[in-house]
C-alpha atoms as a PDB file:
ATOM      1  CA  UNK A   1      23.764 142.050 -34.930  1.00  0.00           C
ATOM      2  CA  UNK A   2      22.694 140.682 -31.662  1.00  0.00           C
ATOM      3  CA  UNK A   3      19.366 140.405 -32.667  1.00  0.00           C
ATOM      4  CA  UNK A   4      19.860 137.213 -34.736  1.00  0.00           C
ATOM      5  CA  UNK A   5      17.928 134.038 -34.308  1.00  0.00           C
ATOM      6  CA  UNK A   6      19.489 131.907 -31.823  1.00  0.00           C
ATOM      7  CA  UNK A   7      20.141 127.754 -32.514  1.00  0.00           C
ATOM      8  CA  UNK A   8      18.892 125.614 -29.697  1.00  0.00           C
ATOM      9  CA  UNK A   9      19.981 122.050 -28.305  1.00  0.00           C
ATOM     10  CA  UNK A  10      18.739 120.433 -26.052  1.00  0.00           C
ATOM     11  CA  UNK A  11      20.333 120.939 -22.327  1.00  0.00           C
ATOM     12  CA  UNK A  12      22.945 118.374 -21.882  1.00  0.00           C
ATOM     13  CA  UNK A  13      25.207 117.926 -18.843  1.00  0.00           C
ATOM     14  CA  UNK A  14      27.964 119.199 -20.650  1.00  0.00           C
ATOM     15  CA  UNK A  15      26.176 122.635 -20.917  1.00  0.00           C
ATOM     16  CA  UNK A  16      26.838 123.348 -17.539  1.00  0.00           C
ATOM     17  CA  UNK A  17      29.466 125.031 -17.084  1.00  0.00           C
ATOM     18  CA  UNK A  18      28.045 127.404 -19.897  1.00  0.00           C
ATOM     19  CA  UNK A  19      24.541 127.793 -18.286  1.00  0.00           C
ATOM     20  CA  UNK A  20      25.775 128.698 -14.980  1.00  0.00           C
ATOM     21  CA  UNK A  21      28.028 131.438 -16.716  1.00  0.00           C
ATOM     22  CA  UNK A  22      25.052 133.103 -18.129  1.00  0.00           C
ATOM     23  CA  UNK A  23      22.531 133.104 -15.192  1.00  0.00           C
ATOM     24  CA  UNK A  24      25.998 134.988 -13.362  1.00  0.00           C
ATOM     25  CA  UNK A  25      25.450 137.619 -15.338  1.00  0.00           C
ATOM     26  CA  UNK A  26      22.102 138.838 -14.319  1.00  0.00           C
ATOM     27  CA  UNK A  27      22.205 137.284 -10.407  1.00  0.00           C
ATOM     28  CA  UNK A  28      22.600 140.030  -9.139  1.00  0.00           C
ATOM     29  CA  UNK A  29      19.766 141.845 -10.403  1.00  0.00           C
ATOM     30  CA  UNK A  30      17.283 139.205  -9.270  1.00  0.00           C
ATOM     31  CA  UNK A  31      14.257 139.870  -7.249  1.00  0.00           C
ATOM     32  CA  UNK A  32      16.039 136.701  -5.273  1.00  0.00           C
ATOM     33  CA  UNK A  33      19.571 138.503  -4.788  1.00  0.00           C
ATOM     34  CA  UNK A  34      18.445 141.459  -3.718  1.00  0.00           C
ATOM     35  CA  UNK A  35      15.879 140.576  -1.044  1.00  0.00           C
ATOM     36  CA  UNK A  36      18.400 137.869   0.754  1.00  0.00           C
ATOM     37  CA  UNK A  37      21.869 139.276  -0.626  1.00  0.00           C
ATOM     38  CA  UNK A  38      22.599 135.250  -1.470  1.00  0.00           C
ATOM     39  CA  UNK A  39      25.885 135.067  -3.188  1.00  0.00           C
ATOM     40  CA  UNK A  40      25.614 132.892  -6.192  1.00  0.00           C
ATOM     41  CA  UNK A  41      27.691 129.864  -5.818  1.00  0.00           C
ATOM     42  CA  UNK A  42      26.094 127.017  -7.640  1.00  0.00           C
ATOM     43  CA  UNK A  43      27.783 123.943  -7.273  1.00  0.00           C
ATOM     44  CA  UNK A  44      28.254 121.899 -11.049  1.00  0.00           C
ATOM     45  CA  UNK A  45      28.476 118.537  -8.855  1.00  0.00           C
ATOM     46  CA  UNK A  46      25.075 119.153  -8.029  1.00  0.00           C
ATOM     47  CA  UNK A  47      23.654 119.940 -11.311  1.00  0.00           C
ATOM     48  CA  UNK A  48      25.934 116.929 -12.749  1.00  0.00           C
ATOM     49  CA  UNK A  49      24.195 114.668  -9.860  1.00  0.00           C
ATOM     50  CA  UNK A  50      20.631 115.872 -11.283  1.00  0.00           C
ATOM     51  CA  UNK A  51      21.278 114.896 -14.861  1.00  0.00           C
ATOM     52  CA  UNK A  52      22.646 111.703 -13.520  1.00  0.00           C
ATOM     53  CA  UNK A  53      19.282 110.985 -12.212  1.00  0.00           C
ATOM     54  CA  UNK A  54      17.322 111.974 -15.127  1.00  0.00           C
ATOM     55  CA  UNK A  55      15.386 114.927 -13.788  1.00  0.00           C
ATOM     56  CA  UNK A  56      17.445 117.843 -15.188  1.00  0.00           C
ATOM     57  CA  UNK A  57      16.067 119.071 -18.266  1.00  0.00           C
ATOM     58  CA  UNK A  58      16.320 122.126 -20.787  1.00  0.00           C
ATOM     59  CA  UNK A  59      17.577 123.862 -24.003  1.00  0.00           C
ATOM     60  CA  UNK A  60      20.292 125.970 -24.732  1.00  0.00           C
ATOM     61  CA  UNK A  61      20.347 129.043 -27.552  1.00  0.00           C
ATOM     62  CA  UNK A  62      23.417 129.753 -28.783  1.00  0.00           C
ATOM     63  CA  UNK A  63      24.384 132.877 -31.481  1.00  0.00           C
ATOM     64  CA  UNK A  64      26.305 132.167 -34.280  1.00  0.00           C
ATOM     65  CA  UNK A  65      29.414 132.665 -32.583  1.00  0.00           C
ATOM     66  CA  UNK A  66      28.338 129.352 -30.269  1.00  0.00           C
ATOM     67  CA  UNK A  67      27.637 131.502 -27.196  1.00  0.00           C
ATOM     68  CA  UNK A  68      25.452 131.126 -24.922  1.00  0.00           C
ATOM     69  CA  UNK A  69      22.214 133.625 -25.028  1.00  0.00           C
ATOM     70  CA  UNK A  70      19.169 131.877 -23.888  1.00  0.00           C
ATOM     71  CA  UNK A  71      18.473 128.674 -21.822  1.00  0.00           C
ATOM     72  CA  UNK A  72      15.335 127.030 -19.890  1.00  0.00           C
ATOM     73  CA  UNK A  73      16.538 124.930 -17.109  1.00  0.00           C
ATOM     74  CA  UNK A  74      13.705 122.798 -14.964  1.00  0.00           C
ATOM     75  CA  UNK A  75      13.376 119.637 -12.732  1.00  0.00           C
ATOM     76  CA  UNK A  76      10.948 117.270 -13.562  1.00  0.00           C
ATOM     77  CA  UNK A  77       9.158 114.857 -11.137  1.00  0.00           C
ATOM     78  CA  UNK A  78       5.754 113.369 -10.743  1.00  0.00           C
ATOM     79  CA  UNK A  79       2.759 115.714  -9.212  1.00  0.00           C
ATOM     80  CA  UNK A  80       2.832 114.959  -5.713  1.00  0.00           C
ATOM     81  CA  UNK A  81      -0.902 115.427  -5.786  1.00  0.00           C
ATOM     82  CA  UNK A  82      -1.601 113.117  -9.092  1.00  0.00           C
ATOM     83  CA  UNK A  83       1.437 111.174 -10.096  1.00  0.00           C
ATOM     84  CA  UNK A  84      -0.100 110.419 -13.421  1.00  0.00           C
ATOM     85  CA  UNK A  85       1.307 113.851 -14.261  1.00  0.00           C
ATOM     86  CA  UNK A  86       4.575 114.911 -14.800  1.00  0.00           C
ATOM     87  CA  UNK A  87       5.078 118.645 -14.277  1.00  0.00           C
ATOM     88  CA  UNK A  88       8.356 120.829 -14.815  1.00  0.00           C
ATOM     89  CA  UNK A  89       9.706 123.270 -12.273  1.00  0.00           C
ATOM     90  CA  UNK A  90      11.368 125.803 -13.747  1.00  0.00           C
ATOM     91  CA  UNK A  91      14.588 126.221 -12.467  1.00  0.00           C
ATOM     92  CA  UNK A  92      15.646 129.186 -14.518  1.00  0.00           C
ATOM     93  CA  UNK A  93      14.742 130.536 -18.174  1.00  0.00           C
ATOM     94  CA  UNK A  94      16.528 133.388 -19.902  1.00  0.00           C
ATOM     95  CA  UNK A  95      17.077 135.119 -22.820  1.00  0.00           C
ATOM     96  CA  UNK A  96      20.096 138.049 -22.966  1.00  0.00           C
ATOM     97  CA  UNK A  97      18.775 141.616 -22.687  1.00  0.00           C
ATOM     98  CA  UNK A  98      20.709 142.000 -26.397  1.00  0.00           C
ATOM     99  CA  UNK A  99      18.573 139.076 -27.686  1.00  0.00           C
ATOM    100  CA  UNK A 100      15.366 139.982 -26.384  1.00  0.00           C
ATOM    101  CA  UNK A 101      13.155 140.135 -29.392  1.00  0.00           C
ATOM    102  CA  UNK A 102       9.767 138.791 -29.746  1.00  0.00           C
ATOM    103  CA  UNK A 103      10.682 136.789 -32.609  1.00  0.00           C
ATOM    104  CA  UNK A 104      13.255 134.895 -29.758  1.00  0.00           C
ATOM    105  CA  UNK A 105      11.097 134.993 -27.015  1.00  0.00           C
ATOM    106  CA  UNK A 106       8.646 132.831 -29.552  1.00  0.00           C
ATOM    107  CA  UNK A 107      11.167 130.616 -30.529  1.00  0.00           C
ATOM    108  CA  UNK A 108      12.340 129.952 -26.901  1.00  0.00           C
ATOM    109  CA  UNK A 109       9.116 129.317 -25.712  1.00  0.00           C
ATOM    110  CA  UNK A 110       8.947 126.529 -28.600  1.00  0.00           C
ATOM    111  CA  UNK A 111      12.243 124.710 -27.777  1.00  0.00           C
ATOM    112  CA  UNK A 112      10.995 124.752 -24.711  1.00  0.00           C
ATOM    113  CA  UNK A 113       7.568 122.994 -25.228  1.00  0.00           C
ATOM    114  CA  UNK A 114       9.828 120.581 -27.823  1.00  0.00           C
ATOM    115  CA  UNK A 115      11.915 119.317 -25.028  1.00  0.00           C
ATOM    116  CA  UNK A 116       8.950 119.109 -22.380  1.00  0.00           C
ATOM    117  CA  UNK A 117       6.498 117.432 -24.608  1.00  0.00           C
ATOM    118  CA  UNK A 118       9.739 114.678 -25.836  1.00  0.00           C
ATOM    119  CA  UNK A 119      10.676 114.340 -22.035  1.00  0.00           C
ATOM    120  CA  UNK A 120       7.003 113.301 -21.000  1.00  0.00           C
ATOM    121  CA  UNK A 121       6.050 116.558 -19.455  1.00  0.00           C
ATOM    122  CA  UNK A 122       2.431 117.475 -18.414  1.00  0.00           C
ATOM    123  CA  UNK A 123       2.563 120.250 -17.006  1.00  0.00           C
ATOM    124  CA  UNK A 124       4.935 123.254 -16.527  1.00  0.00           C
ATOM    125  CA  UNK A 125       5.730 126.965 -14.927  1.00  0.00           C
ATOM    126  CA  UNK A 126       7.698 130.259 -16.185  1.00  0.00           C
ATOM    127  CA  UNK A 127       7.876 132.256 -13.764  1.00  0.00           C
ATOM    128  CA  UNK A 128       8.080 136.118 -14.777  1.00  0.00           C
ATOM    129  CA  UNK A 129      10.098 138.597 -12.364  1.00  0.00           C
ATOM    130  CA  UNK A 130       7.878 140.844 -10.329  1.00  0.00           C
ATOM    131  CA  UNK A 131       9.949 143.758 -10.232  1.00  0.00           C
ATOM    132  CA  UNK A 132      10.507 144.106 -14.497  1.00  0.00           C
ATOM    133  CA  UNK A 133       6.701 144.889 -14.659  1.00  0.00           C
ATOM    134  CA  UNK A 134       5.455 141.883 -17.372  1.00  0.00           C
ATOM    135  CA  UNK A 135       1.890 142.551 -18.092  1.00  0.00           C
ATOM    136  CA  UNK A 136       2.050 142.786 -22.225  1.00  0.00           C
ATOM    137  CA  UNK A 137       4.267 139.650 -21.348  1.00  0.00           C
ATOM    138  CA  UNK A 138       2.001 137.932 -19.040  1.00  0.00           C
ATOM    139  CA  UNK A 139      -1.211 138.518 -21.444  1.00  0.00           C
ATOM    140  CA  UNK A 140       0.783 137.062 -24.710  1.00  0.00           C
ATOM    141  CA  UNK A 141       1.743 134.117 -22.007  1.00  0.00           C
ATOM    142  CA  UNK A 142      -2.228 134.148 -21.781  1.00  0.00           C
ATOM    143  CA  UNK A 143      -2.806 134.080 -24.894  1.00  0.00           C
ATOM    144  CA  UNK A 144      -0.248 130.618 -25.552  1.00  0.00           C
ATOM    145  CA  UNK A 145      -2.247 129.036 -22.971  1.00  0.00           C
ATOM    146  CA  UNK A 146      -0.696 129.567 -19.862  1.00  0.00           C
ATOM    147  CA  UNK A 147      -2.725 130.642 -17.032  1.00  0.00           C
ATOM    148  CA  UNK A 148      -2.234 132.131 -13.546  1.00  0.00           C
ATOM    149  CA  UNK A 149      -2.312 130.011 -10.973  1.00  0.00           C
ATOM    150  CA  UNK A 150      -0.749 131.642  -7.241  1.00  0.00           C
ATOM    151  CA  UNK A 151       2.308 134.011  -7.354  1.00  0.00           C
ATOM    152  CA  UNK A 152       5.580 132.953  -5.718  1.00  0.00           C
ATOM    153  CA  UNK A 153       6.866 135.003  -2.606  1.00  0.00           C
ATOM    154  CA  UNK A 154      10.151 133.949  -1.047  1.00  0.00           C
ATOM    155  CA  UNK A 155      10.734 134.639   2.706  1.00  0.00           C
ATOM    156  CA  UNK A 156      14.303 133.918   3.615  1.00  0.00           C
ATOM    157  CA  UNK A 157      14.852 133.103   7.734  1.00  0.00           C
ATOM    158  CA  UNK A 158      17.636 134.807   9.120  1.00  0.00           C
ATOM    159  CA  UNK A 159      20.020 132.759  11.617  1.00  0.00           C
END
């Protein structure tokens, strides 16, 4: 049953609330939790602040019982080192370990370029978690026309 397709919209500031709920769930199995222990405490003033300036942009996949099961979340802003381009920073993408097909994965990865291409966006990342070991992942990526660039470390400074 979980395995249906998923209906996307298009992230609105409404969605909050419902976003921040799913990315709980995994938190603490990040690569980011577990090498700084950071408790996850997102604020919703903040993310209502972003939408309010027009940089906060995304989708939403919902089942058929309107939950929450997938979502792209990014920043937009012009390339510091062109500002001709627009890129996307992902802030977070997901897709619930029950939903995880290939067939959702696909679809996500449309709604995503949907939203990006209506919103103005150039250019964009995913980033794939180190420790889940990606590489039939990364090559399909690849094969959409992604393409490696650096990989992100995190160092966090203890005070």
């Amino acid at each position: 049953m979980g395995r249906r397709r998923l209906t996307y919209t298009d992230l609105c500031v409404a969605d909050t609330p419902i976003v921040l709920d799913l990315c709980a769930t995994w938190w603490k199995d990040s690569a980011w939790y577990l090498n700084t222990g950071m408790e996850f405490k997102s604020d919703p003033n903040y993310w209502y602040s972003l939408f309010a300036q027009g940089v906060m942009i995304g989708c939403v996949g919902r089942d058929d019982d309107n939950i929450a099961r997938s979502c792209y979340v990014a920043v937009k802003q012009q390339y510091l080192f062109n500002q001709d381009y627009i890129t996307a920073s992902e802030v977070v993408w997901c897709l619930d370990e029950e939903h995880r097909t290939g067939r959702n994965l696909l679809e996500l990865m449309s709604k995503i370029e949907d939203v990006l291409k209506r919103t103005g966006v150039d250019i964009y990342n995913l980033n794939l978690p180190l420790q889940e070991g990606h590489d039939r992942l990364n090559s399909k990526m690849k094969r959409m026309g992604f393409f490696d660039q650096d990989i992100s470390m995190f160092k966090e400074i203890k005070r």
